[in-house]
Protein backbone atom coordinates (compact mmCIF):
# COMPACT_ATOMS: atom_id res chain seq x y z
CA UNK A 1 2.05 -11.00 0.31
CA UNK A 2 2.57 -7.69 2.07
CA UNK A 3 3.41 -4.89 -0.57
CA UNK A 4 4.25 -1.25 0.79
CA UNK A 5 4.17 2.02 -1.75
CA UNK A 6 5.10 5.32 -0.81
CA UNK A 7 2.91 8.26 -1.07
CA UNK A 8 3.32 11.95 0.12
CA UNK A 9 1.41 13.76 2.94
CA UNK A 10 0.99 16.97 4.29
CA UNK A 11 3.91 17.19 7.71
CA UNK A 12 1.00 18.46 10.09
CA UNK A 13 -1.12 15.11 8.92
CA UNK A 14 2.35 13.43 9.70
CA UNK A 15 3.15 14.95 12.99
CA UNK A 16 -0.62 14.32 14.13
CA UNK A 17 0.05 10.38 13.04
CA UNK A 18 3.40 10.38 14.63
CA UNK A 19 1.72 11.49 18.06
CA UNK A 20 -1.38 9.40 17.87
CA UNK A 21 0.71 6.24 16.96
CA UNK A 22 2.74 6.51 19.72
CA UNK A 23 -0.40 6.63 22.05
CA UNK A 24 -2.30 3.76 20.07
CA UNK A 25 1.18 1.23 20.04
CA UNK A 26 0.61 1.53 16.27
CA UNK A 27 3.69 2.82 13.63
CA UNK A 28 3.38 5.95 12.26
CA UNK A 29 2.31 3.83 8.49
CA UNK A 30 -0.37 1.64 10.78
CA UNK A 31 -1.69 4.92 11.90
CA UNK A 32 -2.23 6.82 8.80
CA UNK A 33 -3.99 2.75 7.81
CA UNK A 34 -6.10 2.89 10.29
CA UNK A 35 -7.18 6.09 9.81
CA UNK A 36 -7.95 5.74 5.79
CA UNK A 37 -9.93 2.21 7.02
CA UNK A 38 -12.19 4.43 9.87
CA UNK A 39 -12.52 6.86 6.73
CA UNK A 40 -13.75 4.34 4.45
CA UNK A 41 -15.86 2.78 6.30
CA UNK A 42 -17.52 5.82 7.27
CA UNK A 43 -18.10 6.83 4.01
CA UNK A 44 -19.53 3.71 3.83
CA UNK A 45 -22.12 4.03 6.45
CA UNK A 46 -22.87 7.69 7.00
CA UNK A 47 -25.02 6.65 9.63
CA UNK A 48 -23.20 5.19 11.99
CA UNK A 49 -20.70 7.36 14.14
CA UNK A 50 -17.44 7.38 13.57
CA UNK A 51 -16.24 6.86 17.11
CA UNK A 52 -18.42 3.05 16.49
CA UNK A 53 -16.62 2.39 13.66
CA UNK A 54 -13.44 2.77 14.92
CA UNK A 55 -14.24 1.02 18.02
CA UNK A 56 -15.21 -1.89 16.05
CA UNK A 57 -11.95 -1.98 13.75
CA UNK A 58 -10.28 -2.07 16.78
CA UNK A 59 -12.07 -4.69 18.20
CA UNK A 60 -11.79 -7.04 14.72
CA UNK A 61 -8.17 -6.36 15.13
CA UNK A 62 -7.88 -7.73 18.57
CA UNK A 63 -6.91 -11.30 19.32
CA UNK A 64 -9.70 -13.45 19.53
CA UNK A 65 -8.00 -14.84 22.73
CA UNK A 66 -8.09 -11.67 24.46
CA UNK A 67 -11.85 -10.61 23.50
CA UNK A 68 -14.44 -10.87 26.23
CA UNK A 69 -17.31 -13.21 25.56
CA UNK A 70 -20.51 -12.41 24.78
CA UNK A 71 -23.17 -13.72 27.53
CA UNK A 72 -26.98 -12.53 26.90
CA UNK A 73 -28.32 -11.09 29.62
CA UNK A 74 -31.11 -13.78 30.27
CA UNK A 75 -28.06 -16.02 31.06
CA UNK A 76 -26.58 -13.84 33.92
CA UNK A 77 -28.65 -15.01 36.87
């Protein structure tokens, strides 16, 4: 079950959602999600970028049909 709860935020942190969600395809509410999940995970593992960890919540979020396969390289002859 998928619950929702309001909260307040700051309109600047708003406006900056609004215009990233538009460029990511994401609502304003998947936006500000995403960006509390990158957030926790890096405070999570301060040693790993942050730009890696969002890459890879993207990439768990992506269809498995659409992801590219892994092939080692001692396979690509």
């Amino acid at each position: 079950m998928n619950t929702t709860t309001s909260i307040r935020i700051d309109q600047k942190l708003y406006e900056q959602a609004k215009a990233d969600a538009a460029a990511e395809h994401r609502s304003i509410a998947g936006q500000v999600e995403f960006w509390a999940k990158v957030g926790r995970a890096a405070l999570d593992n301060p040693d790993l970028p942050v730009s890696f960890i969002a890459e890879a919540l993207v990439a768990l979020a992506e269809p498995r049909e659409f992801a590219t396969p892994f092939v080692p390289r001692s396979s690509r002859r």
